[in-house]
N, C-alpha and C. Protein backbone atom coordinates (compact mmCIF):
# COMPACT_ATOMS: atom_id res chain seq x y z
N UNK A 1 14.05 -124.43 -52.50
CA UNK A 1 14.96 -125.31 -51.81
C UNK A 1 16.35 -124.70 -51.77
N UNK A 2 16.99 -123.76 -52.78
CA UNK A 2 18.11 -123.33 -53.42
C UNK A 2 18.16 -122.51 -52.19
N UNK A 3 17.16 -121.47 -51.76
CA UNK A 3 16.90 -120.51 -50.87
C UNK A 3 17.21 -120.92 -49.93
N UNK A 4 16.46 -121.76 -49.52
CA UNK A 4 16.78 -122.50 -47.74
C UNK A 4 17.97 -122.90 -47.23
N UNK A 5 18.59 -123.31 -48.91
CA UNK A 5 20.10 -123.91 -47.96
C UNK A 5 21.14 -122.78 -47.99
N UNK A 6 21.02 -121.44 -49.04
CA UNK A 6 21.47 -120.86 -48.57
C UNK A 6 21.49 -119.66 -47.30
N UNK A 7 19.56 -119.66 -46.60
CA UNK A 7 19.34 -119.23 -45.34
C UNK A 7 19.91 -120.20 -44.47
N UNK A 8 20.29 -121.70 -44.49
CA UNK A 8 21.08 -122.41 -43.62
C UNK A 8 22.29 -122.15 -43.55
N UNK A 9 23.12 -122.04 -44.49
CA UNK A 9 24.74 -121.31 -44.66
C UNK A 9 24.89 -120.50 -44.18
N UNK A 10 24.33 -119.25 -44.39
CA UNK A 10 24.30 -117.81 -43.60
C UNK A 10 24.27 -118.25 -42.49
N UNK A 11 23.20 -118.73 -41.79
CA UNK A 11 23.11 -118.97 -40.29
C UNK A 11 24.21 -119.82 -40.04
N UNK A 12 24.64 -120.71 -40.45
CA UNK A 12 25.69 -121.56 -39.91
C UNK A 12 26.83 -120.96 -39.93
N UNK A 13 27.20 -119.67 -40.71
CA UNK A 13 28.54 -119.34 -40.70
C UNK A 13 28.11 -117.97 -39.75
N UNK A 14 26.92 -117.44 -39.54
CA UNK A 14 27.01 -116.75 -38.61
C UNK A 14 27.62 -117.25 -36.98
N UNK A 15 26.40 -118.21 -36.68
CA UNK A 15 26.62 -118.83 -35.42
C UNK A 15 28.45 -118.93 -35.69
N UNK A 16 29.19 -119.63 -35.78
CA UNK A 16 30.38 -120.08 -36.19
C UNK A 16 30.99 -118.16 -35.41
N UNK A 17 30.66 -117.75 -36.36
CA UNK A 17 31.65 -116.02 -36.05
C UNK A 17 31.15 -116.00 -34.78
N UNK A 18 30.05 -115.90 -34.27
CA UNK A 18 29.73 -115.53 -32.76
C UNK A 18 30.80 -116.60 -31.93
N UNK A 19 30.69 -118.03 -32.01
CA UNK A 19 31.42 -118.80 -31.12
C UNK A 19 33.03 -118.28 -31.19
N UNK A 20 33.28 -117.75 -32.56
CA UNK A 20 35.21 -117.43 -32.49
C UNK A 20 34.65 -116.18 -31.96
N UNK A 21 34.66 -115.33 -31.89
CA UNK A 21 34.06 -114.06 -31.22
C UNK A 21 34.48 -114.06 -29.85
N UNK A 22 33.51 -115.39 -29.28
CA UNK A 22 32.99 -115.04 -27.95
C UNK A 22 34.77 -115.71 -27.54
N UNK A 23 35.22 -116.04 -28.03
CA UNK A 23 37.02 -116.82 -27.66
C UNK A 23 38.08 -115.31 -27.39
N UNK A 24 37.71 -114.17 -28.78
CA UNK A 24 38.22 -113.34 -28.22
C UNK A 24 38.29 -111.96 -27.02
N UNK A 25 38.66 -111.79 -26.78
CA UNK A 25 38.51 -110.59 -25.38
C UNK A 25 37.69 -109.46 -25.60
N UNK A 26 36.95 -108.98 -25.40
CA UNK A 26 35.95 -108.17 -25.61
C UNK A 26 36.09 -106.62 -24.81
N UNK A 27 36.39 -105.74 -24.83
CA UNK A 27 36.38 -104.34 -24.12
C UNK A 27 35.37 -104.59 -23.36
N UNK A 28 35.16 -103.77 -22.12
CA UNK A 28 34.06 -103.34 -21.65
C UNK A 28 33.42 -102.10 -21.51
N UNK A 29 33.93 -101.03 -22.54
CA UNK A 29 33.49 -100.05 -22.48
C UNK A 29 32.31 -99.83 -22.47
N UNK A 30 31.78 -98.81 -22.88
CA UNK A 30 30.75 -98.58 -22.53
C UNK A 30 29.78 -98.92 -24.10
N UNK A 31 28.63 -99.66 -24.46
CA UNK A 31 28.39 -100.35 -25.79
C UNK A 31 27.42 -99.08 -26.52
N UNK A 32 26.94 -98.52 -25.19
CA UNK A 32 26.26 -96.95 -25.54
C UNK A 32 27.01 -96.65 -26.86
N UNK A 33 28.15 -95.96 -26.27
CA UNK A 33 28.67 -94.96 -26.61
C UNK A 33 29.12 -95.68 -28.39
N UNK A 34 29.52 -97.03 -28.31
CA UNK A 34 29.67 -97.60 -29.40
C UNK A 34 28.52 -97.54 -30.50
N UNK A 35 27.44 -97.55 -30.30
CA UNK A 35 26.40 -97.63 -31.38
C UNK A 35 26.13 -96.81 -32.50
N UNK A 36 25.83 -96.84 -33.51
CA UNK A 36 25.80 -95.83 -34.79
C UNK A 36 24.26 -96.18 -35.44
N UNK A 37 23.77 -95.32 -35.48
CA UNK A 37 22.38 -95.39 -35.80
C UNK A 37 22.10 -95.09 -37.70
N UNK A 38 21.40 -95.88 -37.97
CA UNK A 38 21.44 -95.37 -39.59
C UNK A 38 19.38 -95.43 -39.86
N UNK A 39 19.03 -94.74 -40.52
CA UNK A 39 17.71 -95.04 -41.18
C UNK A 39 17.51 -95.86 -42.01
N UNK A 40 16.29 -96.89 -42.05
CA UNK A 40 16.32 -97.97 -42.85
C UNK A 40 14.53 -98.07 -42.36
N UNK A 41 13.67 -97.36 -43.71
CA UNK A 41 12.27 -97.77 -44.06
C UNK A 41 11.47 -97.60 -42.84
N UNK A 42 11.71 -96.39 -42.93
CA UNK A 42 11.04 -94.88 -41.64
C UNK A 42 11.22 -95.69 -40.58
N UNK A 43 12.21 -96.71 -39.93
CA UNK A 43 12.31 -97.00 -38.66
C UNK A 43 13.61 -96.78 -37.80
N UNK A 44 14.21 -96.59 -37.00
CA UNK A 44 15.50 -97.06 -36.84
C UNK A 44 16.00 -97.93 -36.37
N UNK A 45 17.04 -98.09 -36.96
CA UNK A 45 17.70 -99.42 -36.86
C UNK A 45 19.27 -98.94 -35.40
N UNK A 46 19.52 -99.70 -35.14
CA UNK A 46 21.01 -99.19 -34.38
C UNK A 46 21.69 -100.30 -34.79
N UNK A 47 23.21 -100.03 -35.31
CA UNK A 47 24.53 -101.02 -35.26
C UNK A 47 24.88 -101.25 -33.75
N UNK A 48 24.85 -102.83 -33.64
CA UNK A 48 25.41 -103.53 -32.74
C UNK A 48 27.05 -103.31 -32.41
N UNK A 49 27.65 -102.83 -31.56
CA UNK A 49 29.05 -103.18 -31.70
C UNK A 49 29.21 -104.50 -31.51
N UNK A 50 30.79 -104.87 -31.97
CA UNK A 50 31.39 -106.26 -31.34
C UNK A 50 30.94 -106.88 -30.59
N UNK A 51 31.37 -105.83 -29.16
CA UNK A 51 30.90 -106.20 -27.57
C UNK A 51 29.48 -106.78 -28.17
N UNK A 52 28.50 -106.30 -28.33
CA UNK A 52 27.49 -106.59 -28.20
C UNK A 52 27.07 -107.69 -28.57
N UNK A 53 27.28 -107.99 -30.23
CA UNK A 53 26.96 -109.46 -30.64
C UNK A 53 27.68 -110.34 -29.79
N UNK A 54 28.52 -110.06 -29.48
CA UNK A 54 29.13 -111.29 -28.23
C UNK A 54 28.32 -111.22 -27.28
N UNK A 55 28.12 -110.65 -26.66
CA UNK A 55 27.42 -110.58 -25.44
C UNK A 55 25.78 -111.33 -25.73
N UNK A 56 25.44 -110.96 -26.96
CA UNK A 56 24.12 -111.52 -27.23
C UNK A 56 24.22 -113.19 -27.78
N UNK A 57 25.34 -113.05 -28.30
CA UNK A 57 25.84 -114.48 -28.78
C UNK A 57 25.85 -115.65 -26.81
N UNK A 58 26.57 -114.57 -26.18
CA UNK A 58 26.38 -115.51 -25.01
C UNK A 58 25.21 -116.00 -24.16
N UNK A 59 24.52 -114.62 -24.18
CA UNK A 59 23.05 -115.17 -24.04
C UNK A 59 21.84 -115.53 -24.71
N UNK A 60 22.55 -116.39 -25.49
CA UNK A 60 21.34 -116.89 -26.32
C UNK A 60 20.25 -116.25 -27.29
N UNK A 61 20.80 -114.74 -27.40
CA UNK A 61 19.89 -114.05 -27.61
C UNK A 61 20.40 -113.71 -29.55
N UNK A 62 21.22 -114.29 -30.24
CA UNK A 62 21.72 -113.53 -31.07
C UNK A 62 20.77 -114.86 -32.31
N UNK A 63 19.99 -113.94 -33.15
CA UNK A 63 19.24 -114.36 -34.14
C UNK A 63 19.44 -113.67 -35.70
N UNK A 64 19.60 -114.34 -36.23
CA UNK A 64 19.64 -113.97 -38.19
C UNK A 64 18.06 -114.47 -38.61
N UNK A 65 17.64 -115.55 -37.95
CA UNK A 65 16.59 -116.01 -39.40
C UNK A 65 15.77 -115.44 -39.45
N UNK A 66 15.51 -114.10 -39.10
CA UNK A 66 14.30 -113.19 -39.79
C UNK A 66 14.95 -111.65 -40.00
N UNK A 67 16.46 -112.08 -40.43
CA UNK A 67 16.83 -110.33 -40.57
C UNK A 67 17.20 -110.61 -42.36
N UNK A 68 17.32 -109.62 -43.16
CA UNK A 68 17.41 -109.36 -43.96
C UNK A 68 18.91 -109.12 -44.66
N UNK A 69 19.68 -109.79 -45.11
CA UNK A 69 20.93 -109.28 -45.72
C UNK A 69 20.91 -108.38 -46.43
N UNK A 70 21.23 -107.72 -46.94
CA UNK A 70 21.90 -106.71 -48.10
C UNK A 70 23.79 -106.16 -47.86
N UNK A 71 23.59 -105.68 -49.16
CA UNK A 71 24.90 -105.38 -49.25
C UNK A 71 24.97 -103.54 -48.57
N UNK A 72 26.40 -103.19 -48.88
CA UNK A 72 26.80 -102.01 -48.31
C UNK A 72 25.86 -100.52 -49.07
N UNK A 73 25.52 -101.10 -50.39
CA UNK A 73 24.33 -100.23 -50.74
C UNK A 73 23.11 -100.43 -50.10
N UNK A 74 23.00 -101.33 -49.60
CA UNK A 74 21.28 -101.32 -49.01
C UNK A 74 20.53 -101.53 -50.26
N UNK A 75 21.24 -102.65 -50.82
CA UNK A 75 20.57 -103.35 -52.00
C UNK A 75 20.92 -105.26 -51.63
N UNK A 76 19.53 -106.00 -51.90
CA UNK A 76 19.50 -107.06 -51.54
C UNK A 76 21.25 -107.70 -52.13
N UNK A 77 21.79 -108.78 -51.85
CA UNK A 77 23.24 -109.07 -52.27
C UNK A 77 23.18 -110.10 -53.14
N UNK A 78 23.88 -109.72 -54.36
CA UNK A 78 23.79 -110.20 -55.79
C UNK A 78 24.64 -111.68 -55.63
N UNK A 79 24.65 -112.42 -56.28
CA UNK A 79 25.30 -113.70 -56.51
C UNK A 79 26.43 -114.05 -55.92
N UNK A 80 27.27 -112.99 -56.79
CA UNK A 80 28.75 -112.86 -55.96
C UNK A 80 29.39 -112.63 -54.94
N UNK A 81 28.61 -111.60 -54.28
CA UNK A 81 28.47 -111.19 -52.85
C UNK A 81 27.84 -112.64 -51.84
N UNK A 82 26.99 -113.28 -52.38
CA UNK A 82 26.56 -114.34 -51.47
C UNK A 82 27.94 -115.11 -51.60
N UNK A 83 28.42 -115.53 -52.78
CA UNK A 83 29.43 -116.46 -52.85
C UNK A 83 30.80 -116.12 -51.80
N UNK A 84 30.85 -114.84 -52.05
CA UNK A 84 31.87 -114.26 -50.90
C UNK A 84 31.90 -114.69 -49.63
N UNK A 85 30.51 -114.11 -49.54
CA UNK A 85 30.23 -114.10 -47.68
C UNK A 85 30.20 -115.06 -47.35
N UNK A 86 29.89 -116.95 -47.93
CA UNK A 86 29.93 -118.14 -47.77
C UNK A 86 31.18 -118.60 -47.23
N UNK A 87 31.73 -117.96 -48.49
CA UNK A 87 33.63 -118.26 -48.48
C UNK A 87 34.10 -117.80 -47.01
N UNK A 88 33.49 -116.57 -46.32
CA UNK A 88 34.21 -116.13 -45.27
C UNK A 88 35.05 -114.43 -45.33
N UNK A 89 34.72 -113.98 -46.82
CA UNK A 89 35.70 -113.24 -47.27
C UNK A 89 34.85 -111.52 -46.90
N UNK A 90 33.64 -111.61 -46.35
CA UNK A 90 33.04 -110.42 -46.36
C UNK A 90 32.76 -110.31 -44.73
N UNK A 91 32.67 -109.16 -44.45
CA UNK A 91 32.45 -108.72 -43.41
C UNK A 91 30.82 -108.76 -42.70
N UNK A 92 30.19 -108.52 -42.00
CA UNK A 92 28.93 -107.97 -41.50
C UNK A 92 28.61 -106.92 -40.43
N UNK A 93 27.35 -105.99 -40.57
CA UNK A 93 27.43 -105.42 -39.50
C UNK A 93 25.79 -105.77 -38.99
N UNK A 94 25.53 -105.70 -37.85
CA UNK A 94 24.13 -106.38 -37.35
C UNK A 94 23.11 -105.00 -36.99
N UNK A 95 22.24 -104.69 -37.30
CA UNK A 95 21.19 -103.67 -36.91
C UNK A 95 19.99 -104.21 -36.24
N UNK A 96 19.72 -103.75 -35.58
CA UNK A 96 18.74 -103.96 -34.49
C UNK A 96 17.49 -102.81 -34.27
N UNK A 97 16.38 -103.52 -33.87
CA UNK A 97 15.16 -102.37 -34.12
C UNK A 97 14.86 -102.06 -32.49
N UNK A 98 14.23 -101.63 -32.21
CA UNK A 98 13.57 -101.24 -30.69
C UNK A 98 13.30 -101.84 -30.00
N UNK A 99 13.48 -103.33 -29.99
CA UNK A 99 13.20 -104.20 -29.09
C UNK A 99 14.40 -105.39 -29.15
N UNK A 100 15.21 -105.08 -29.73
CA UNK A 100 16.55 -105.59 -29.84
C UNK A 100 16.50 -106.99 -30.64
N UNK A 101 15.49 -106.89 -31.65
CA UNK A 101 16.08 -108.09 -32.56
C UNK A 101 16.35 -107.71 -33.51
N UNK A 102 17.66 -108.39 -34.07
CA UNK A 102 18.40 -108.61 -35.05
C UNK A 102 17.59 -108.24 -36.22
N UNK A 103 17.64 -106.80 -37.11
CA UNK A 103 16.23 -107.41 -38.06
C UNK A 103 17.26 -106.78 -39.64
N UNK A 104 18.23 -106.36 -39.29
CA UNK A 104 18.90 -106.41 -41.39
C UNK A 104 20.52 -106.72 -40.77
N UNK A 105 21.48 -107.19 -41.56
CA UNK A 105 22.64 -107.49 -42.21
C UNK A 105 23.17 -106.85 -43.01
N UNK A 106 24.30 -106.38 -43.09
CA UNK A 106 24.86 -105.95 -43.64
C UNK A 106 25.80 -106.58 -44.29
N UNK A 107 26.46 -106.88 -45.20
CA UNK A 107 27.61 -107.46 -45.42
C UNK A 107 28.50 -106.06 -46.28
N UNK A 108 29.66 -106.38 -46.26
CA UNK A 108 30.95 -105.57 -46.93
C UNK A 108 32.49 -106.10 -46.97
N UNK A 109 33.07 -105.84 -47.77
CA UNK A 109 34.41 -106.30 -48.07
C UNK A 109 34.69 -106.31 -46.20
N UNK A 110 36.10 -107.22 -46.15
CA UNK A 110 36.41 -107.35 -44.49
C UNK A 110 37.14 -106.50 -44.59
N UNK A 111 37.55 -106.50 -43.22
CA UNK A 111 38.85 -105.04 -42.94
C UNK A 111 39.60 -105.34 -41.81
């Protein structure tokens, strides 16, 4: 039960960042050129830019409840780190697999 409400929090403070998001102005460069690819469990993953989660945020397309958090080690996120990211105080970055769903989280200090 402990679990669920904190997979409801996450999602609720996600959605929340996409809606202030989509308020601010977004580049239109090119989102190509923005992407950074990392390995994660022989598949690849690609980082979403900004643009992008907005853009996916607008079309309906932007999903958490089957991606995976971890922290900036690529280790599941310990107590404190959840307590953070609740608060608002940590950052995220979104990775995406080959068919463009949302499938790990990142969280890290903000910047």
């Amino acid at each position: 039960m402990k679990r669920s409400r904190n997979t409801i929090g996450l999602f609720f403070i996600a959605i929340c960042f996409c809606f202030m998001a989509c308020n601010n102005t977004a580049s239109t460069t090119s989102t190509a050129s923005k992407r950074q690819n990392t390995e994660v469990n022989n598949g690849k993953l690609v980082k979403l830019s900004k643009a992008e989660v907005i853009q996916k945020a607008k079309e309906g397309t932007f999903s958490i409840l089957r991606a995976s958090f971890k922290n900036q080690s690529g280790q599941p996120m310990t107590q404190e780190e959840r307590h953070l990211f609740n608060k608002g105080e940590f950052g995220k970055d979104y990775y995406v697999n080959g068919q463009g769903k949302i499938e790990e989280v990142v969280v890290r200090p903000a910047t």
